[in-house]
Protein backbone atom coordinates (compact mmCIF):
# COMPACT_ATOMS: atom_id res chain seq x y z
CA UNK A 1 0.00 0.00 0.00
CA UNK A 2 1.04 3.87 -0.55
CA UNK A 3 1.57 5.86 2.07
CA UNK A 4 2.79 9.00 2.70
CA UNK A 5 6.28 8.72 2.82
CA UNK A 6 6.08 7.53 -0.68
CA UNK A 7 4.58 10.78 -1.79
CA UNK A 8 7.20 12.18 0.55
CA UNK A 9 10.01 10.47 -1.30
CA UNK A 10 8.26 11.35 -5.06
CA UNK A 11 8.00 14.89 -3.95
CA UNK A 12 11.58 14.62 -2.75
CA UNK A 13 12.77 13.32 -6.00
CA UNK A 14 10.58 16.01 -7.83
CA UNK A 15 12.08 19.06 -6.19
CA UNK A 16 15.51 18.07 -6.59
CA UNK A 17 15.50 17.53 -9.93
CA UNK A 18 13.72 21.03 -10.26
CA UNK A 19 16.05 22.55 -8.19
CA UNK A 20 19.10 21.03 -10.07
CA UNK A 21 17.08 22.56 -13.29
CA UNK A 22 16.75 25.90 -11.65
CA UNK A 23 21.09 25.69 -10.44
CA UNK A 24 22.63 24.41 -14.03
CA UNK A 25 20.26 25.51 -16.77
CA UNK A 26 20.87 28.96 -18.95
CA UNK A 27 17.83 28.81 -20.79
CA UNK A 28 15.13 30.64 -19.58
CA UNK A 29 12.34 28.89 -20.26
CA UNK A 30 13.97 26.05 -19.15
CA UNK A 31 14.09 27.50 -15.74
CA UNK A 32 10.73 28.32 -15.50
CA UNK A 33 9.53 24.94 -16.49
CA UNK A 34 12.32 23.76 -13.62
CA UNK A 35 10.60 26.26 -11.07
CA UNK A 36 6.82 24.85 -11.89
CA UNK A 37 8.31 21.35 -11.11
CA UNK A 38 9.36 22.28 -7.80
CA UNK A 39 5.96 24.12 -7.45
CA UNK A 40 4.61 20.86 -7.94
CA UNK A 41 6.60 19.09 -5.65
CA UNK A 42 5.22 21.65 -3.04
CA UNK A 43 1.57 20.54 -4.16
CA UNK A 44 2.64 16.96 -4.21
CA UNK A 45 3.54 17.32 -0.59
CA UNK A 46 0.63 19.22 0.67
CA UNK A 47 -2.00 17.00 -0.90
CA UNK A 48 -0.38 14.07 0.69
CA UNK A 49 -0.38 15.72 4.20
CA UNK A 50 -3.63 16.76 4.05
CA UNK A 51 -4.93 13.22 2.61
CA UNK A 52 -2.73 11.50 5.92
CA UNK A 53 -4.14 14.58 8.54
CA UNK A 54 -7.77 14.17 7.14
CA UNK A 55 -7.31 18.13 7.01
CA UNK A 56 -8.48 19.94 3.94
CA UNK A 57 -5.74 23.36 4.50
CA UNK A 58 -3.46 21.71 2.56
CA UNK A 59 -5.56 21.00 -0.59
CA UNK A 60 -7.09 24.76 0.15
CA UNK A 61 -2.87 25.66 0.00
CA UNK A 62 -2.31 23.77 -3.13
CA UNK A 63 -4.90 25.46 -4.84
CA UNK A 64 -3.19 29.10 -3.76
CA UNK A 65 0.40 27.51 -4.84
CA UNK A 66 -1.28 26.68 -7.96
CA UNK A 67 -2.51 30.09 -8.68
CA UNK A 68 0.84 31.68 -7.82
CA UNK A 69 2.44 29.14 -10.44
CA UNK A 70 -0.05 30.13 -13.28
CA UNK A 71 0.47 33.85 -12.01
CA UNK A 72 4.78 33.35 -12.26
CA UNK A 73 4.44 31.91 -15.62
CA UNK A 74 2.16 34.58 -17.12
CA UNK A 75 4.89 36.85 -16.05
CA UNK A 76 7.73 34.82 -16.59
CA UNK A 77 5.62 34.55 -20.66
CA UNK A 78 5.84 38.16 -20.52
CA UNK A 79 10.01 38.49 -19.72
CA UNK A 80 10.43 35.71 -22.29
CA UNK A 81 8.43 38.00 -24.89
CA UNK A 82 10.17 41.14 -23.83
CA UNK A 83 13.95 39.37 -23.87
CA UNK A 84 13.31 37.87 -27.32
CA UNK A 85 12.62 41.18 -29.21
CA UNK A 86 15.35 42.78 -27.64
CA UNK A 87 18.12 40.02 -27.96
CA UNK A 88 16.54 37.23 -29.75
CA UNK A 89 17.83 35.11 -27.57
CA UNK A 90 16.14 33.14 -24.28
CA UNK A 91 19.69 32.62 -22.47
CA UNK A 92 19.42 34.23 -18.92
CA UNK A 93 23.27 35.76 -19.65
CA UNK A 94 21.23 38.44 -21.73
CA UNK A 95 18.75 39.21 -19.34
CA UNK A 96 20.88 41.86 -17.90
CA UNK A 97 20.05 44.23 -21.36
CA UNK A 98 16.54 44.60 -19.65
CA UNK A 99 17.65 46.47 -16.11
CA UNK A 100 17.36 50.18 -17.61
């Protein structure tokens, strides 16, 4: 049977690899894909506490992550859109063009 520390472990796996995403990549999109994967390892985790608690504020939490993840990559759409027409390029080393 599945319990929680098997959702603990998945989420554990999840983050990590988001986090290593977040760490090595250059590629901004890349990153932001990186940074919803550790969003959902947050969710994951949350779910799986509030399933084991018989407590619904962590599902009511994971709904609030999940709008804060749809609200990051609207803007993150938005720096993506604004960094290709000014370098035509999505590498985060030419993200610094867009400070002034």
């Amino acid at each position: 049977m599945i319990d929680a520390t098997h959702y603990v472990a998945l989420s554990l796996i999840l983050f990590c690899l988001g986090l290593v995403g977040v760490m090595m990549r250059r590629n901004f999109i890349t990153v932001l894909m990186s940074l919803e994967l550790m969003f959902n390892a947050v969710n994951l985790n949350l779910i799986a506490f509030s399933f084991r608690l018989s407590d619904l504020a962590g599902q009511v939490l994971a709904i609030f992550v999940i709008t804060v993840a749809a609200a990051e990559a609207a803007i993150g759409l938005g720096l993506i859109i604004a960094l290709v027409r000014l370098k035509d390029t999505v590498a985060l080393d030419e993200a610094d063009v867009m400070r002034g």
